[in-house]
Protein backbone atom coordinates (compact mmCIF):
# COMPACT_ATOMS: atom_id res chain seq x y z
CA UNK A 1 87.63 94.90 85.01
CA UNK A 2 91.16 95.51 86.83
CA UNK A 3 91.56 96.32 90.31
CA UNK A 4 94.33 98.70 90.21
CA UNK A 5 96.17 101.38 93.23
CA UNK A 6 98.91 103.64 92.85
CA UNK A 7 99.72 106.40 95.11
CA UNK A 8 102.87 107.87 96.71
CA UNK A 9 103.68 107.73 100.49
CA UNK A 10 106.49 108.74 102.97
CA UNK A 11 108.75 105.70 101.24
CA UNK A 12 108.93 107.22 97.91
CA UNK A 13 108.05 111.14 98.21
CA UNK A 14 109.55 114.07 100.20
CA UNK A 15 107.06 116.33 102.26
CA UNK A 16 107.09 118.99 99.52
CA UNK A 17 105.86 116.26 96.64
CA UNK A 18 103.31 114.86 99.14
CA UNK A 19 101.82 117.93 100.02
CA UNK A 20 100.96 119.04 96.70
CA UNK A 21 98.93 116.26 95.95
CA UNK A 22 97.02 115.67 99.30
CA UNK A 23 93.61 115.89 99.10
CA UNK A 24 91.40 117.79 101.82
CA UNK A 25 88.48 116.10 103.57
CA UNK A 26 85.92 118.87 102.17
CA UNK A 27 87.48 118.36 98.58
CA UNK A 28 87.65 114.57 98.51
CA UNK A 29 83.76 113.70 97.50
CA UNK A 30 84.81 116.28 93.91
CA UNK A 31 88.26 114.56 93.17
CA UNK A 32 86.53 111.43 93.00
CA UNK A 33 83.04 111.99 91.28
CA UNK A 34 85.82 113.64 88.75
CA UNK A 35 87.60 110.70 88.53
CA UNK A 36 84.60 108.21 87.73
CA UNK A 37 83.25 111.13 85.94
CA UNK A 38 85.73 111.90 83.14
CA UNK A 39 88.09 109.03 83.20
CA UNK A 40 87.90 104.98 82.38
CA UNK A 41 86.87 104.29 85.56
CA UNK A 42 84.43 102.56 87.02
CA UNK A 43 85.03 102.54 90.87
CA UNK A 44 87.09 104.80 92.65
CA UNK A 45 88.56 105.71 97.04
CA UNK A 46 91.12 107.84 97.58
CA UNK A 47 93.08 107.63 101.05
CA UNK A 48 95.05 110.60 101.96
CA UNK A 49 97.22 111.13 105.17
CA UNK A 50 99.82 113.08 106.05
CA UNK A 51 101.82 110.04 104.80
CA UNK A 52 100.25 108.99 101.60
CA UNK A 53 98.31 109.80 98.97
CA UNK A 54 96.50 106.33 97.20
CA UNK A 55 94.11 106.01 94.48
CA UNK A 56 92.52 102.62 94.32
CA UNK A 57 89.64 102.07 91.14
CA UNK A 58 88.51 99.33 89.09
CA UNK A 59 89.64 100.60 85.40
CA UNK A 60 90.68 99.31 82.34
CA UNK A 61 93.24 102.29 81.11
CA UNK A 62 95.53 102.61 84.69
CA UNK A 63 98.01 104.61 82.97
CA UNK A 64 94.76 107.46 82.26
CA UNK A 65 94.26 107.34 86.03
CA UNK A 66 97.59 108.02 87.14
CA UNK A 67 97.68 110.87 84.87
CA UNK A 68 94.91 112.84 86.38
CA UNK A 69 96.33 112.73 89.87
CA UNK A 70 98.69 115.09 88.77
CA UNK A 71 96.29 117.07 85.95
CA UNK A 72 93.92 117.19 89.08
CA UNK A 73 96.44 119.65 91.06
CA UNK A 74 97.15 121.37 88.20
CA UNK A 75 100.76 119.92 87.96
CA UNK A 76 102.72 118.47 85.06
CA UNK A 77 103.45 114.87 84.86
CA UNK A 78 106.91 114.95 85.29
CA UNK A 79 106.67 116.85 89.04
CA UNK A 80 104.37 113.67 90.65
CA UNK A 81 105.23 110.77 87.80
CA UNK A 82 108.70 109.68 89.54
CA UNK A 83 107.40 109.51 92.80
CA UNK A 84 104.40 107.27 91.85
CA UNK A 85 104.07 103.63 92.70
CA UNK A 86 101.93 101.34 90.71
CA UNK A 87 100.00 98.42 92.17
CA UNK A 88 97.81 95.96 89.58
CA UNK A 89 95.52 93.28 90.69
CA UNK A 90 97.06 91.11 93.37
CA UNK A 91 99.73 93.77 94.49
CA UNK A 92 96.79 96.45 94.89
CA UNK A 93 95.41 93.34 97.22
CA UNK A 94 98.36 92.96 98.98
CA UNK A 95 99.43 96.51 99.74
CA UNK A 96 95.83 97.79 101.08
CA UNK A 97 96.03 94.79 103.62
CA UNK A 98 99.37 95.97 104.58
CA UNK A 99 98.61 99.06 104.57
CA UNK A 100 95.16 98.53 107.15
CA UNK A 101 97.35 96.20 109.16
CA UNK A 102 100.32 98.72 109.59
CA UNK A 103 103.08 97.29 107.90
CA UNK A 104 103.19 100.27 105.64
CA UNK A 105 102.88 103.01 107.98
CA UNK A 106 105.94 105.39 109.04
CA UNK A 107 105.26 104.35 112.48
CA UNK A 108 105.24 100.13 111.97
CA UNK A 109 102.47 98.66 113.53
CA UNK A 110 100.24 102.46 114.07
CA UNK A 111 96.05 102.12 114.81
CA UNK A 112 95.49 105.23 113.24
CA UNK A 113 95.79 103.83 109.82
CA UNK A 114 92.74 102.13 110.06
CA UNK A 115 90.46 104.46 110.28
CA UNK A 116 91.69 106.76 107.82
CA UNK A 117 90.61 104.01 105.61
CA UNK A 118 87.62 103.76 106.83
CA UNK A 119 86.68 107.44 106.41
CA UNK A 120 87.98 107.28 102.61
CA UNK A 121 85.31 104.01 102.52
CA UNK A 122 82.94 106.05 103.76
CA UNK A 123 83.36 108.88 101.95
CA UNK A 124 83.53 107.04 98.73
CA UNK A 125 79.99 105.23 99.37
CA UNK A 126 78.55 108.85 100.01
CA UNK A 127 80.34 110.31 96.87
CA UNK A 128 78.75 107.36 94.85
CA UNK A 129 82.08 105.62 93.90
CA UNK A 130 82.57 102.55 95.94
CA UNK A 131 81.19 99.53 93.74
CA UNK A 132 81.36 95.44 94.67
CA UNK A 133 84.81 95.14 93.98
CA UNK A 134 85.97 98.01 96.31
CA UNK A 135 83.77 97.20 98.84
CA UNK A 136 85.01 93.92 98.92
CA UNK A 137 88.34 94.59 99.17
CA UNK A 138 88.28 97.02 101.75
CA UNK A 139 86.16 95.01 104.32
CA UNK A 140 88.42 92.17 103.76
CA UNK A 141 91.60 94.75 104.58
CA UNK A 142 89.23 95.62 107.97
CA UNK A 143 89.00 91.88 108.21
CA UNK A 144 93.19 91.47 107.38
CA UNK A 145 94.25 94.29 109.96
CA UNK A 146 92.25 92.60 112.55
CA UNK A 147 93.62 89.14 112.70
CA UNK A 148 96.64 90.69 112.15
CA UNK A 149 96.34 92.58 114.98
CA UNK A 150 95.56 89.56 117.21
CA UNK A 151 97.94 87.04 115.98
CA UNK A 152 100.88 88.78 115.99
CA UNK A 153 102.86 91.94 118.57
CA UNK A 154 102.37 94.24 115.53
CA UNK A 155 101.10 96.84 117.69
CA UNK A 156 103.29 95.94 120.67
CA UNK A 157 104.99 99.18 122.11
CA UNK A 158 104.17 101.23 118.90
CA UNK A 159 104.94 104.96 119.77
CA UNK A 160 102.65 107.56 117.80
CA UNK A 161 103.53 111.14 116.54
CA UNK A 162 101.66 112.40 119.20
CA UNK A 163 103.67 110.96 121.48
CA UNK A 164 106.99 111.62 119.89
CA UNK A 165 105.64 115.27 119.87
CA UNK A 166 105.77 115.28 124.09
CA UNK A 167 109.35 113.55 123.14
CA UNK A 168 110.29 116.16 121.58
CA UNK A 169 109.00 118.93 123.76
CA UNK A 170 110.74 117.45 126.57
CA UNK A 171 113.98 117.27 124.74
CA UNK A 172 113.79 121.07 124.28
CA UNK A 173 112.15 121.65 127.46
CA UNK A 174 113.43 120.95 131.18
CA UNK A 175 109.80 119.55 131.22
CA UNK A 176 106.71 120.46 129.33
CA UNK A 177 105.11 121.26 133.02
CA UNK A 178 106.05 124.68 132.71
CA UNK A 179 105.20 125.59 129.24
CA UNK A 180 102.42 127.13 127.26
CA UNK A 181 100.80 124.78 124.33
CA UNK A 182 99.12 125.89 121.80
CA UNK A 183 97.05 123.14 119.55
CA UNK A 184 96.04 124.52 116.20
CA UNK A 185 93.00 122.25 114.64
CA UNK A 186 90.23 120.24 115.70
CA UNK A 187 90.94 116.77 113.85
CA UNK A 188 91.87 113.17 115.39
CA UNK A 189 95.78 114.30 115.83
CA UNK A 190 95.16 117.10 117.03
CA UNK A 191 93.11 114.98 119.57
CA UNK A 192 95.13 112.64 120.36
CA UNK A 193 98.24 115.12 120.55
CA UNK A 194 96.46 117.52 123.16
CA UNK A 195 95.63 113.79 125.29
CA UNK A 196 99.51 113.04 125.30
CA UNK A 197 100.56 116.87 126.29
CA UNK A 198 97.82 117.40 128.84
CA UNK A 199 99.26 113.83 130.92
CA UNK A 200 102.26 115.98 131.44
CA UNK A 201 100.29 118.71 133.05
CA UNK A 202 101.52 121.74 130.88
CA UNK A 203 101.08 125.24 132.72
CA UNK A 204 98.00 126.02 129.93
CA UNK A 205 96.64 124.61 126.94
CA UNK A 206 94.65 126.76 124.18
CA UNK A 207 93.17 125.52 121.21
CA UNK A 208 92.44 127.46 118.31
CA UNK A 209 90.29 126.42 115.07
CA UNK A 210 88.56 127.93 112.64
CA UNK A 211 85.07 126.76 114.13
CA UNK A 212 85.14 128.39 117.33
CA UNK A 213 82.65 125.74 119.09
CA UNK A 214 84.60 122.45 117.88
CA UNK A 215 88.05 124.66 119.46
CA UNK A 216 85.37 124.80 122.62
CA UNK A 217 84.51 120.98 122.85
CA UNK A 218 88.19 120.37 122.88
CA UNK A 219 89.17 123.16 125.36
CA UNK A 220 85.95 121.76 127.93
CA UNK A 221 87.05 118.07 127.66
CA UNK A 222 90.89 118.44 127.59
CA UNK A 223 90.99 121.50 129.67
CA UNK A 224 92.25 124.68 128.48
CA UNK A 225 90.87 127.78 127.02
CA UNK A 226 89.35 128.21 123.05
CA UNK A 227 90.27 130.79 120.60
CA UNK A 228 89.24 131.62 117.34
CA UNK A 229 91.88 131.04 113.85
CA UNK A 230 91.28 134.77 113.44
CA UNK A 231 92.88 135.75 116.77
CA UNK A 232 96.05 133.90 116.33
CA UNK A 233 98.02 136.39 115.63
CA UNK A 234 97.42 137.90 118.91
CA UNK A 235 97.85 135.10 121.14
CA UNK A 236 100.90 132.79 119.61
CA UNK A 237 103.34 135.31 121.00
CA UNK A 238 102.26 134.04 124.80
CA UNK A 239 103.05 129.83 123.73
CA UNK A 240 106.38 127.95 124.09
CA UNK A 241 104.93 125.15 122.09
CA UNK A 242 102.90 125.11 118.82
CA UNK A 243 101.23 122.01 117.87
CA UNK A 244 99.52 122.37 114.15
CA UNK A 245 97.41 120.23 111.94
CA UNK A 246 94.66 121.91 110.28
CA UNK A 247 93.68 120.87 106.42
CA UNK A 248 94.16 124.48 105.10
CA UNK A 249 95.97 123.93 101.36
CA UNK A 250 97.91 126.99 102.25
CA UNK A 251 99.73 127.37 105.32
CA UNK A 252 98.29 129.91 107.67
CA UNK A 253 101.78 130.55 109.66
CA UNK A 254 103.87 133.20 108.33
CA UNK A 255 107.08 134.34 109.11
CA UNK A 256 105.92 137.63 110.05
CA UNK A 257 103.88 136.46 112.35
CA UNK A 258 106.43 134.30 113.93
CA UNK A 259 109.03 137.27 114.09
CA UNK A 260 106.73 139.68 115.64
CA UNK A 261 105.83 136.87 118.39
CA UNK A 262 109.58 136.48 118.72
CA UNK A 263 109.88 139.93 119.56
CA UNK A 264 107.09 140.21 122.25
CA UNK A 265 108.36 136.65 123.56
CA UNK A 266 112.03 138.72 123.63
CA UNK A 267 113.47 135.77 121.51
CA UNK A 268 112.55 132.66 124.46
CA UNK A 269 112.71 129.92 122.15
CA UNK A 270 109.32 128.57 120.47
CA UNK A 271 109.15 124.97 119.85
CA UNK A 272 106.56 124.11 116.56
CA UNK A 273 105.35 120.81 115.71
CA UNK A 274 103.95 120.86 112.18
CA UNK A 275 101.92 117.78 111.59
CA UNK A 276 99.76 118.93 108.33
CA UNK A 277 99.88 118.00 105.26
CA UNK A 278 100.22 120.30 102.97
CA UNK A 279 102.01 121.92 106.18
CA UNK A 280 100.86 124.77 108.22
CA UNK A 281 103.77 126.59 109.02
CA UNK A 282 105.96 128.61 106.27
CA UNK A 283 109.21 126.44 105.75
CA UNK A 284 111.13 130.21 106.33
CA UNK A 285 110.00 129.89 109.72
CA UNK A 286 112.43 126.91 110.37
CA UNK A 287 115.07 128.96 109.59
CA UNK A 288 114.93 131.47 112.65
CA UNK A 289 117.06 131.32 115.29
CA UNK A 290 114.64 131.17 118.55
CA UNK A 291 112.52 128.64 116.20
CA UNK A 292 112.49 124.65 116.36
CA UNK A 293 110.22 123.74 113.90
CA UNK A 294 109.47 120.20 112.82
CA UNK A 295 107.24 118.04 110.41
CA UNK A 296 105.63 114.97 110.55
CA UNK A 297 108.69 113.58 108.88
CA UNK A 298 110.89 115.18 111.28
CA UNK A 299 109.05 113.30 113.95
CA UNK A 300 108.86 109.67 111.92
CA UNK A 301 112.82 110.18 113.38
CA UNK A 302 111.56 109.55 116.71
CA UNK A 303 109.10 106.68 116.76
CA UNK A 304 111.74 103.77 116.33
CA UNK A 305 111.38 103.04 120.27
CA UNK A 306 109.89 99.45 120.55
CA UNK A 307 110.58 98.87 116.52
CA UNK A 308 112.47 95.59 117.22
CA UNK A 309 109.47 94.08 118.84
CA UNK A 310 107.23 95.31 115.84
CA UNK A 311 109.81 93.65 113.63
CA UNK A 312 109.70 90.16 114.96
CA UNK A 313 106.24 90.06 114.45
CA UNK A 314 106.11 91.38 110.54
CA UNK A 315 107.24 87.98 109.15
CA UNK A 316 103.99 86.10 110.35
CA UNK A 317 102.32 89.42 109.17
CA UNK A 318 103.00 88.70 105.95
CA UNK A 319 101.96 85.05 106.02
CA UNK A 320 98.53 85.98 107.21
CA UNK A 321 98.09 88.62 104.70
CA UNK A 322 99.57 86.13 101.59
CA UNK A 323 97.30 83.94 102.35
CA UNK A 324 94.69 86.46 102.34
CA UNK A 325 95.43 87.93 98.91
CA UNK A 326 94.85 84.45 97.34
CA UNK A 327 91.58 84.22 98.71
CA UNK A 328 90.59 87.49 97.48
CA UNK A 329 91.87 86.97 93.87
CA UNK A 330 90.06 83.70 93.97
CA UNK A 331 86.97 85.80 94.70
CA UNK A 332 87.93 88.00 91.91
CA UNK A 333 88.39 85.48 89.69
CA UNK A 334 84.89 84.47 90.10
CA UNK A 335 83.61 87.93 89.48
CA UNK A 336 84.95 88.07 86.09
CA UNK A 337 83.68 85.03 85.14
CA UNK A 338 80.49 86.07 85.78
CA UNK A 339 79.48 87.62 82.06
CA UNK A 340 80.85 84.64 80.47
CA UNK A 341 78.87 82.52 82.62
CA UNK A 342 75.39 85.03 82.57
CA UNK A 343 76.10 84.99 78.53
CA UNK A 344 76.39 80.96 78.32
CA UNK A 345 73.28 79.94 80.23
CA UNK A 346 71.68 82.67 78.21
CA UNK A 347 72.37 80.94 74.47
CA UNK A 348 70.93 77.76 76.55
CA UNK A 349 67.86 79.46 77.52
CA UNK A 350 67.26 80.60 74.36
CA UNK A 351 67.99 77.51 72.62
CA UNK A 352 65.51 75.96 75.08
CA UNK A 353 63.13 78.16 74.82
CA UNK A 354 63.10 77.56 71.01
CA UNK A 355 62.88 74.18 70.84
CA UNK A 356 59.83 73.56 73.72
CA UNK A 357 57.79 76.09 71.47
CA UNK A 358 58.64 74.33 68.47
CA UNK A 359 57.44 71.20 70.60
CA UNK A 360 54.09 72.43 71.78
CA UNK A 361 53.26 73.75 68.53
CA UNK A 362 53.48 70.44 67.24
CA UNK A 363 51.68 68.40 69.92
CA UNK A 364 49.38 71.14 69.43
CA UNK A 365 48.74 69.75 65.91
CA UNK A 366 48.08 66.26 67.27
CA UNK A 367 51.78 65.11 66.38
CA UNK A 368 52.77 62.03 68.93
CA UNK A 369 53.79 63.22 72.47
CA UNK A 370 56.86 60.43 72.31
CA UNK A 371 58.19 61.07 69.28
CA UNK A 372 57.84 65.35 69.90
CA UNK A 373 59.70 64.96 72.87
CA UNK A 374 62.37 62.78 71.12
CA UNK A 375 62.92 65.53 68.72
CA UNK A 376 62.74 67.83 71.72
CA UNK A 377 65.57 66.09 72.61
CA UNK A 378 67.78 65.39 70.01
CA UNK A 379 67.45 69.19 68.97
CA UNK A 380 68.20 70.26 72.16
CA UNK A 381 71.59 67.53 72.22
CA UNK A 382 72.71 69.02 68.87
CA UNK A 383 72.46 72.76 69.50
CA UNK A 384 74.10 72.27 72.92
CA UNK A 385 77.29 70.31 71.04
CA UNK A 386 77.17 72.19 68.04
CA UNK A 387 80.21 74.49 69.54
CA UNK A 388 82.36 72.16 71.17
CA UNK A 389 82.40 69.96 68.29
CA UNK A 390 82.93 73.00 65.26
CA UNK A 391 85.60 73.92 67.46
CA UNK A 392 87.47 70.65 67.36
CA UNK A 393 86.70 70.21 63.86
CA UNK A 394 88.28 73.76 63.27
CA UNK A 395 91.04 73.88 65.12
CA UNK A 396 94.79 73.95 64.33
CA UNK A 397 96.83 71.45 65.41
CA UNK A 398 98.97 73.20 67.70
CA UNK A 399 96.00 73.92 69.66
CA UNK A 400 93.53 70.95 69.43
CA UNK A 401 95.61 68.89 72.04
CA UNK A 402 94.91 71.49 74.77
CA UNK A 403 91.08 72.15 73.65
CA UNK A 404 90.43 68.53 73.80
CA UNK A 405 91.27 68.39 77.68
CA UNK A 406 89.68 71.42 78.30
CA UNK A 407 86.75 69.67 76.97
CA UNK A 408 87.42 66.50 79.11
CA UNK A 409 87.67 68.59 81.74
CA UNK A 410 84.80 70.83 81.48
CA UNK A 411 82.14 67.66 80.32
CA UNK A 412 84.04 65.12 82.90
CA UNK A 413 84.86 62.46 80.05
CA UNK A 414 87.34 60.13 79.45
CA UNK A 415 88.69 59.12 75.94
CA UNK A 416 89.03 55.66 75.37
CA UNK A 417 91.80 54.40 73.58
């Protein structure tokens, strides 16, 4: 058994290697019964963000699971294999508990984190992937993030995307008051990003989504009007401000859609905030002159407001979470001792199972009760001591120093001299 993560994320991998190898929320529950299914692996959660992409399983061959991350996507090696991080044991530990807590994140210190793990832990349990040992380890990262959370300023004056998305507008905007916004998707950023523009009181706000109803809920709690994906075409023309995040794997904004809009707009500038990974909006599109267009790394540019704070805080961070690693590999350790320990009481039970029938059948015959169980006994001393003591007898005497205080050790003795 090895606990084992590897992944890339915003750190080592530019937008265009991350997006090939993000996983969609309708796709995750196949990637990872393929996983378990057809590789040495036993347990198996995938997180994937706009930021990151992480595997973490419990195998024995890691370098067979890194490989199919990039088979999976139909990619060679070489395209994904530079940009991969490897984590083994304790640093898989360590990096999911700094990862729930924050300290990972392009935004130091960001909430959202958290529950992206928790929807990969849930749907891992659904998918039939998520054994003891991931279990474990994620509840103790919910566990990790928490005290973390309320022990240290971590969190203190942490600006989101979505609010370095208003940021933005109003750096290309006299104010967003005045402007159109269109919000493209239904999911939590697209949420939380309609929240942050609608405080500013935009002139409109329209959301568009392939489900026409969840576009509805939005538009009715948020306020603003709901569109369908398959009219958007037709109405991007009349926005100033584009705000994407859908989990299409292609993007569904072309640069023919974005020049005849330009023309109807007669070239007033559009402002597009891409926040999708793989992204939403044709990279061609960035490239036009009326167009602003920027990505969710684009925006990590923006969040470093309030980052000294974060910063003073990240040193007793990592205290917290150090000392929570070594209680989790002492847990660990305990789990893989458990075979060795199921397989020794098992020789015992056998051995005492042997010698009590070998006992009854011979009080059975009318042998002495005292001198049966004396026998009883003395068997039973033997065949307990029969390995420890071949083992001393056999062993070399480089090695028969170090297996005599294990011995001490394990049967509390003493030599005496």
């Amino acid at each position: 058994m090895q606990l084992f993560a590897f992944g890339i994320n915003h750190q080592t991998a530019p937008l265009e290697v991350r997006e090939r190898v993000a996983f969609s929320a309708d796709g995750l529950p196949q990637a990872l019964r393929d996983l378990v299914d057809h590789e040495p692996v036993r347990e198996a959660a995938i997180i994937s963000t706009c930021n990151r992409t992480e595997v973490y399983c419990n195998t024995q061959e890691p370098a067979k699971a890194v490989r199919w991350l990039a088979g999976y996507h139909h990619l060679k090696a070489s395209a994904v294999e530079p940009y991969v991080y490897t984590l083994p044991r304790e640093r898989a530990v360590k990096h999911a508990f700094r990862v729930a807590s924050g300290l990972d994140s392009m935004v130091l210190g960001e909430p959202q984190i958290l529950g992206q793990i928790k929807q990969a832990v849930r749907t891992a349990e659904k998918a039939g992937t998520l054994g003891l040992v991931l279990h474990k380890l994620f509840q103790h990262s919910f566990s990790v993030a928490k005290e973390v959370r309320s022990r240290t300023e971590i969190g203190a004056s942490s600006v989101s995307m979505a609010a370095a998305a208003v940021r933005l507008a109003e750096r290309i905007f006299p104010g967003v008051g005045e402007q159109k916004v269109l919000f493209i998707g239904a999911g939590e950023m697209i949420e939380l990003s309609a929240t942050h523009f609608g405080a500013q009181h935009p002139r409109a706000m329209t959301f568009a989504n392939r489900t026409l109803e969840r576009a509805r809920e939005l538009a009715e709690r948020l306020g603003g009007q709901a569109v369908s994906l398959n009219d958007l075409a037709d109405v991007i023309a009349g926005q100033d401000i584009v705000v994407t995040s859908t989990a299409s794997p292609l993007p569904i904004i072309g640069k023919g859609m974005i020049e005849r809009a330009l023309r109807a707009r007669r070239h007033r500038p559009m402002l597009m905030i891409d926040l999708a990974v793989p992204r939403d909006v044709e990279t061609e599109v960035g490239r036009m002159d009326d167009v602003f267009l920027y990505t969710v790394d684009d925006l990590g540019k923006l969040v470093q407001e309030g980052r000294e704070t974060r910063l003073h805080s990240v040193s007793r961070a990592e205290e917290i979470i150090d000392a929570k690693v070594v209680d989790f590999m002492q847990w660990l350790a305990g789990r893989e001792m458990v075979p060795t320990i199921r397989a020794l009481r098992d020789q015992a039970e056998r051995a005492r199972r042997h010698e009590l029938e070998r006992a009854l059948r011979r009080i059975a015959k009318g042998e002495q009760p005292q001198q049966v169980l004396e026998a009883l006994s003395q068997a039973l001393t033997n065949k307990l001591l029969h390995g420890p003591t071949s083992a001393l007898h056999h062993a070399q005497e480089s090695d028969r120093e170090a297996l005599v205080r294990m011995l001490e050790r394990v049967y509390q003795i003493h030599r005496k001299e």
